[in-house]
Every structure is written in structure tokens, then in C-alpha cells.
PDB file of N, CA and C in Angstrom:
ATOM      1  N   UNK A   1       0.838  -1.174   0.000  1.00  0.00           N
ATOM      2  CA  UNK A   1       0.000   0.000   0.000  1.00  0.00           C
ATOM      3  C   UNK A   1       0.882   1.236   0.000  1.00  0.00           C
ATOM      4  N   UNK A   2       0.289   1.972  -0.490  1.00  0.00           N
ATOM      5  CA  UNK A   2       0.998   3.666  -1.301  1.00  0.00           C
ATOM      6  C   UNK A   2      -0.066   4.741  -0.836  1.00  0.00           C
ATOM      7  N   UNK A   3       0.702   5.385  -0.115  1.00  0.00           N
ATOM      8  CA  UNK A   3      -0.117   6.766   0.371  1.00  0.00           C
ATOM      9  C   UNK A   3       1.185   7.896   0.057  1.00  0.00           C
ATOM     10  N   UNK A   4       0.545   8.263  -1.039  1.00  0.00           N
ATOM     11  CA  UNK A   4       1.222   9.456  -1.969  1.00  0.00           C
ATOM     12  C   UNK A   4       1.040  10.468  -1.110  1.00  0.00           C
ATOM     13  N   UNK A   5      -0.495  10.782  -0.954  1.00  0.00           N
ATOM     14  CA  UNK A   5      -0.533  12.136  -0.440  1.00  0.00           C
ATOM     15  C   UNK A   5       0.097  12.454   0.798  1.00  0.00           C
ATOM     16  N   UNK A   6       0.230  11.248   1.817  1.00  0.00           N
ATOM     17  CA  UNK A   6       0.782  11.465   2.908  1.00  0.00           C
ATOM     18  C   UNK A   6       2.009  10.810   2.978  1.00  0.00           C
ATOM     19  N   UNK A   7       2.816  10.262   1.485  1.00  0.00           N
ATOM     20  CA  UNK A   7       4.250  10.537   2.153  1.00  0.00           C
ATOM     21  C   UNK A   7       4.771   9.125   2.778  1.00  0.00           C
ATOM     22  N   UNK A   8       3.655   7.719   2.661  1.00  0.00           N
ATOM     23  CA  UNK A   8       4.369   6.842   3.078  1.00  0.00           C
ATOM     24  C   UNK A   8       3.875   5.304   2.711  1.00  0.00           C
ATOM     25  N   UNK A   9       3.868   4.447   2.923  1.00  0.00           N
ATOM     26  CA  UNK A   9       3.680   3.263   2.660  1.00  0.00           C
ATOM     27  C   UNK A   9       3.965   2.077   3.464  1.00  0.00           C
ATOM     28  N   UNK A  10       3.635   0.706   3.115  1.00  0.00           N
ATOM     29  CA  UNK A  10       3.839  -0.517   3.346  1.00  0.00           C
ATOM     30  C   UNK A  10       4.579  -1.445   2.398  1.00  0.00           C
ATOM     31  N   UNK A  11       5.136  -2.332   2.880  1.00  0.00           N
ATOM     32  CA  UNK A  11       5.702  -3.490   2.082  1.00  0.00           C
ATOM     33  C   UNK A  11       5.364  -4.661   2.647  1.00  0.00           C
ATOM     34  N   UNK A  12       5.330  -5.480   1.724  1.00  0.00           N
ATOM     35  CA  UNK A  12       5.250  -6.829   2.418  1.00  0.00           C
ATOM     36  C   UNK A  12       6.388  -7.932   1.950  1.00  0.00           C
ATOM     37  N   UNK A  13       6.903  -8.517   2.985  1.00  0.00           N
ATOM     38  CA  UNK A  13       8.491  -9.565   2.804  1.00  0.00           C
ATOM     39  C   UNK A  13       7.584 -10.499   2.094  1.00  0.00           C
ATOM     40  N   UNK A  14       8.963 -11.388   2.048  1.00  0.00           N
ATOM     41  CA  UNK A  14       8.216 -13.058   1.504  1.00  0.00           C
ATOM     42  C   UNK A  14       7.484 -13.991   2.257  1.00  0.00           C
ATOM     43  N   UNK A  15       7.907 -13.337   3.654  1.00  0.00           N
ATOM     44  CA  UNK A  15       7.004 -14.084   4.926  1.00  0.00           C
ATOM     45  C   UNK A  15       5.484 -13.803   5.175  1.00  0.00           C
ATOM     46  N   UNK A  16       5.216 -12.609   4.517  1.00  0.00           N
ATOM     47  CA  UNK A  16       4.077 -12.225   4.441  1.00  0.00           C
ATOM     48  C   UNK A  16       3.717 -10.936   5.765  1.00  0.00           C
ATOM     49  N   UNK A  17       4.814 -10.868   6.651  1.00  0.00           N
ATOM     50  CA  UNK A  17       4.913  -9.570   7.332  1.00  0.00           C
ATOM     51  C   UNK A  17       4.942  -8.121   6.491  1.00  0.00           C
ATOM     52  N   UNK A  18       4.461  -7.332   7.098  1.00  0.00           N
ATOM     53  CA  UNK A  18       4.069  -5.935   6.707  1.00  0.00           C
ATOM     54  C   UNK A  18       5.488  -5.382   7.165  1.00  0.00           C
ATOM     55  N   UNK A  19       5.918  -4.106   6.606  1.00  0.00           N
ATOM     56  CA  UNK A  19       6.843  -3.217   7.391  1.00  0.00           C
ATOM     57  C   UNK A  19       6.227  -1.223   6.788  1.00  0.00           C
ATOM     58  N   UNK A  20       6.340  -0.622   7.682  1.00  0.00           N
ATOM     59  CA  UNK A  20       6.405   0.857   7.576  1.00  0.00           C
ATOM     60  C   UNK A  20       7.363   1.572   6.766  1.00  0.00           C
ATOM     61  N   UNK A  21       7.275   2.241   5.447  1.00  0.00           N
ATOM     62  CA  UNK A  21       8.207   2.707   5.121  1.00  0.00           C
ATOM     63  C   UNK A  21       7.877   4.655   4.795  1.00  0.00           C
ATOM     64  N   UNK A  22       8.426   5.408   5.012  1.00  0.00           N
ATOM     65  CA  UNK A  22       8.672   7.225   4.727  1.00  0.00           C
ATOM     66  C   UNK A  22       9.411   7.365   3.774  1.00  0.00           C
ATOM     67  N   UNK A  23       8.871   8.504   2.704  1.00  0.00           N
ATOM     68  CA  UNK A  23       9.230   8.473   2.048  1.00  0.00           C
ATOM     69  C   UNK A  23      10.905   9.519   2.227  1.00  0.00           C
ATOM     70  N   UNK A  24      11.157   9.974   3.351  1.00  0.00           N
ATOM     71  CA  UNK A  24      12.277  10.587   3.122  1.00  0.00           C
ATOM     72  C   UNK A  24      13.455   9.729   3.840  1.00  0.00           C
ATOM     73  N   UNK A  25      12.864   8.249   3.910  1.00  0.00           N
ATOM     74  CA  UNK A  25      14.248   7.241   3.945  1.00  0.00           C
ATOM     75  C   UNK A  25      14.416   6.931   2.619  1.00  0.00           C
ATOM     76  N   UNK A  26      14.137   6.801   1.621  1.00  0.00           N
ATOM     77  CA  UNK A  26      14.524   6.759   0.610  1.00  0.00           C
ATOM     78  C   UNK A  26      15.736   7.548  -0.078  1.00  0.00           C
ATOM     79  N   UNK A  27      16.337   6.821  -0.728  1.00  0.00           N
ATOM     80  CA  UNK A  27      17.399   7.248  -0.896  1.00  0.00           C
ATOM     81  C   UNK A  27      18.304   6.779  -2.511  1.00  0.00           C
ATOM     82  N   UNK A  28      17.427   5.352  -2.832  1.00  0.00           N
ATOM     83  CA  UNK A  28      18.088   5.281  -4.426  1.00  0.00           C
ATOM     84  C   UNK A  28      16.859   5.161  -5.228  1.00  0.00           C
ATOM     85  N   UNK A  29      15.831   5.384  -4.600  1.00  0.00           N
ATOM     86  CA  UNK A  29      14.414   5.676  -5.170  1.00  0.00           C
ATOM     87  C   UNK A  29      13.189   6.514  -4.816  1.00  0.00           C
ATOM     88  N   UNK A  30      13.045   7.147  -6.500  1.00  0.00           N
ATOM     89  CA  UNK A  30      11.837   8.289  -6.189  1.00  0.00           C
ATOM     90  C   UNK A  30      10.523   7.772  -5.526  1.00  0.00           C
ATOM     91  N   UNK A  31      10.146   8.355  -4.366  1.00  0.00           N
ATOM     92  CA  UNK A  31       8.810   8.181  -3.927  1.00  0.00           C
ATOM     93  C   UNK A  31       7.767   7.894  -5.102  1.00  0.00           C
ATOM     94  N   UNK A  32       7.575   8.673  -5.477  1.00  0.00           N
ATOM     95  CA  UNK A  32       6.741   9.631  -6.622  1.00  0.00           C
ATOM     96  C   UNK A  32       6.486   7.877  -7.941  1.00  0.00           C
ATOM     97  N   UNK A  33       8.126   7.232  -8.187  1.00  0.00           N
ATOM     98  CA  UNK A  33       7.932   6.398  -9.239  1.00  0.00           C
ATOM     99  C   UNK A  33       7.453   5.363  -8.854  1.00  0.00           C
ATOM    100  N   UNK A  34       7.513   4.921  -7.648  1.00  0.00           N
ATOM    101  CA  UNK A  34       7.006   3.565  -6.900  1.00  0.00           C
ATOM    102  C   UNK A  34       5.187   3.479  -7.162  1.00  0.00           C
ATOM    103  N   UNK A  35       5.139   2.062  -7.457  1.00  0.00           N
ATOM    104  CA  UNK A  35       3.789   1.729  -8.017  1.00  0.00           C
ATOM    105  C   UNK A  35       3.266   0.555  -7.269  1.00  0.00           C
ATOM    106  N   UNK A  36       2.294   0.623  -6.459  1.00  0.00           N
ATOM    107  CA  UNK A  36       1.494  -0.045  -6.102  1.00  0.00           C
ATOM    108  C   UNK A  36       1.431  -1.907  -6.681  1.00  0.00           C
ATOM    109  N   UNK A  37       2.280  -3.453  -5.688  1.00  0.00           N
ATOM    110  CA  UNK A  37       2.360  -4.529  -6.574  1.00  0.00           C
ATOM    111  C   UNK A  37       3.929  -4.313  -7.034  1.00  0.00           C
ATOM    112  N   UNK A  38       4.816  -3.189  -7.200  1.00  0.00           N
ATOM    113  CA  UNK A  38       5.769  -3.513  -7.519  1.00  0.00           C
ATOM    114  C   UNK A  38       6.653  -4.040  -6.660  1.00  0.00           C
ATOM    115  N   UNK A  39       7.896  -5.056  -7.328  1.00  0.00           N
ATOM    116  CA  UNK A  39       9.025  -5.487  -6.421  1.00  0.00           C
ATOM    117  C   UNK A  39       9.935  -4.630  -6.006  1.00  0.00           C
ATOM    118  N   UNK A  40      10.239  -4.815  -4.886  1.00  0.00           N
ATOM    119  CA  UNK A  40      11.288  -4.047  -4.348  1.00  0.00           C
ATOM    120  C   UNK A  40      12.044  -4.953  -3.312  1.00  0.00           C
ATOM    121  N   UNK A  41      13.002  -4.483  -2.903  1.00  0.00           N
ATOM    122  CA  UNK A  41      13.931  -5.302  -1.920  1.00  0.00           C
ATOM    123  C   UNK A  41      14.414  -4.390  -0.962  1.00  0.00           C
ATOM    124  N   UNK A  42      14.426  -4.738   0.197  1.00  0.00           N
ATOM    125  CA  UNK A  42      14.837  -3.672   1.665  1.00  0.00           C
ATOM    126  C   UNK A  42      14.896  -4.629   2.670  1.00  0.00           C
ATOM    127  N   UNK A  43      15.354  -3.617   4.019  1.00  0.00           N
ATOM    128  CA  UNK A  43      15.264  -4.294   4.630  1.00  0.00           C
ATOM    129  C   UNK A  43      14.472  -3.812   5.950  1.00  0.00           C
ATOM    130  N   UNK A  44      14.301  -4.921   6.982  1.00  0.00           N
ATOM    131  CA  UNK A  44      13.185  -5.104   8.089  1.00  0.00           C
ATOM    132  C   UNK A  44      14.036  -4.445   9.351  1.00  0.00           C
ATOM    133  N   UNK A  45      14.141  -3.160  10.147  1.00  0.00           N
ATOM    134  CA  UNK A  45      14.590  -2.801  11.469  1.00  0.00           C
ATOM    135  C   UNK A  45      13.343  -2.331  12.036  1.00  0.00           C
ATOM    136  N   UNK A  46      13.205  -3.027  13.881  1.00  0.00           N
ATOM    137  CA  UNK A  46      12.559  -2.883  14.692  1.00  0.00           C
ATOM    138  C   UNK A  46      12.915  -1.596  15.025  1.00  0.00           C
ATOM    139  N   UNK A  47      11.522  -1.084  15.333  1.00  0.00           N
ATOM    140  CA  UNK A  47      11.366   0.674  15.917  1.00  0.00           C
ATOM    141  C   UNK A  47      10.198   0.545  17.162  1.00  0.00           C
ATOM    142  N   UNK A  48      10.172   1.220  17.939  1.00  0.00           N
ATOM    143  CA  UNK A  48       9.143   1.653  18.544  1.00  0.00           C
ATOM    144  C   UNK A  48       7.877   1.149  18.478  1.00  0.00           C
ATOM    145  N   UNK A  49       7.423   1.455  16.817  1.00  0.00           N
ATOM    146  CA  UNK A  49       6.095   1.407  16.417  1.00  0.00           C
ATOM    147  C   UNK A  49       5.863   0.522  15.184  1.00  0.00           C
ATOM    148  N   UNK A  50       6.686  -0.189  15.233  1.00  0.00           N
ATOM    149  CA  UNK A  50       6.555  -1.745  14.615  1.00  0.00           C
ATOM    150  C   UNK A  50       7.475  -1.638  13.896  1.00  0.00           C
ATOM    151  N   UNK A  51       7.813  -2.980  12.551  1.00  0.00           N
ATOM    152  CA  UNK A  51       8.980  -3.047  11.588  1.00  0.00           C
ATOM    153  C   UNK A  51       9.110  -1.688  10.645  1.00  0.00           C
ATOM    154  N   UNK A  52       9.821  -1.512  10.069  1.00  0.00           N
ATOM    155  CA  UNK A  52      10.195  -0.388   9.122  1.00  0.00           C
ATOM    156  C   UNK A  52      10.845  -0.946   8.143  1.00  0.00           C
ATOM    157  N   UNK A  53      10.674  -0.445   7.155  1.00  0.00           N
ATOM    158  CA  UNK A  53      11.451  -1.038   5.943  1.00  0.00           C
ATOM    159  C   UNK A  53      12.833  -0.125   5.778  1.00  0.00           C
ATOM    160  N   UNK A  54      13.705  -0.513   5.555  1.00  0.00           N
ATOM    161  CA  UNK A  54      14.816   0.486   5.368  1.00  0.00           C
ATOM    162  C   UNK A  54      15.900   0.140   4.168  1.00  0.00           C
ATOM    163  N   UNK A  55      16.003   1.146   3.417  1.00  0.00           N
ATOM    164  CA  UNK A  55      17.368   0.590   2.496  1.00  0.00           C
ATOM    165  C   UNK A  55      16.454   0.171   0.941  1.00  0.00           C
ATOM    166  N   UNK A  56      14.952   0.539   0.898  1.00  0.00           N
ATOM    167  CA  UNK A  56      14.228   0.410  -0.334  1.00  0.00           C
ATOM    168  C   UNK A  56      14.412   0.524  -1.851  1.00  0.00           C
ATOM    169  N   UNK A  57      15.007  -0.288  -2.554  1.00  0.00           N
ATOM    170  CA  UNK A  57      15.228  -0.281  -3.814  1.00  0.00           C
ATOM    171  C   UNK A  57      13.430  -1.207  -4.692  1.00  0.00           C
ATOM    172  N   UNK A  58      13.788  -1.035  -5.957  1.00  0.00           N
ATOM    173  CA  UNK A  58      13.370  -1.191  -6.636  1.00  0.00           C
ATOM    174  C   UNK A  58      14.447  -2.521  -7.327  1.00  0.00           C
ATOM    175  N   UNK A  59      13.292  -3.744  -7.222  1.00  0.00           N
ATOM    176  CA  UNK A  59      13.818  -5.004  -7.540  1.00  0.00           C
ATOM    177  C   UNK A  59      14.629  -4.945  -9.229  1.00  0.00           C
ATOM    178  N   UNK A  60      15.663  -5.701  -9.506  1.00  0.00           N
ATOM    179  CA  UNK A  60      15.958  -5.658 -10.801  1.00  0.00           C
ATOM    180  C   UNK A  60      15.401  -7.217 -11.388  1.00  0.00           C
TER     181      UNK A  60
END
């Protein structure tokens, strides 16, 4: 799930866990190009307020 207007999203691993991702951790990919279903690869760090995705690319 993709929430443009507010800037943030979800992913889901291969395990089928969810993680939190902002769009100003991004860093080798535009918020803006990410599409809803696409692959990507990152990774899972514990926070506070559940997993976070961190390190978000766009799968090759």
C-alpha cells in the first residue's frame, strides 16, 4: 500500500509480514515512481512502532 498524499507506505516480505516505510528514507528511489504490486527489496529494522522497511530499492 501507497499513500502518496501522505508521504508513506507498506511493504510486504516473503514471509508475508508488513513493514512501515517514509518516504524521506529513501534514498536510491523516487517516492513519486514507486507503483502499487511492484518489487522491491529492503530491509526489516525494529522501531518503537513496529517493523520499518529500510534501504528500499526497486527489484531488478
Amino acid at each position: 500500500m501507497i499513500s502518496p498524499d501522505r508521504g508513506f507506505g507498506f511493504v510486504r516480505g516473503d514471509d508475508g509480514s508488513e513493514a512501515f516505510f517514509h518516504r524521506t528514507e529513501l534514498t536510491t528511489v523516487d517516492f513519486d515512481s514507486l507503483e502499487e504490486g511492484e518489487s522491491v527489496t529492503f530491509e526489516v529494522v525494529d522501531s518503537p512502532k513496529g517493523p520499518r522497511a529500510r534501504n528500499l530499492q526497486k527489484a531488478v
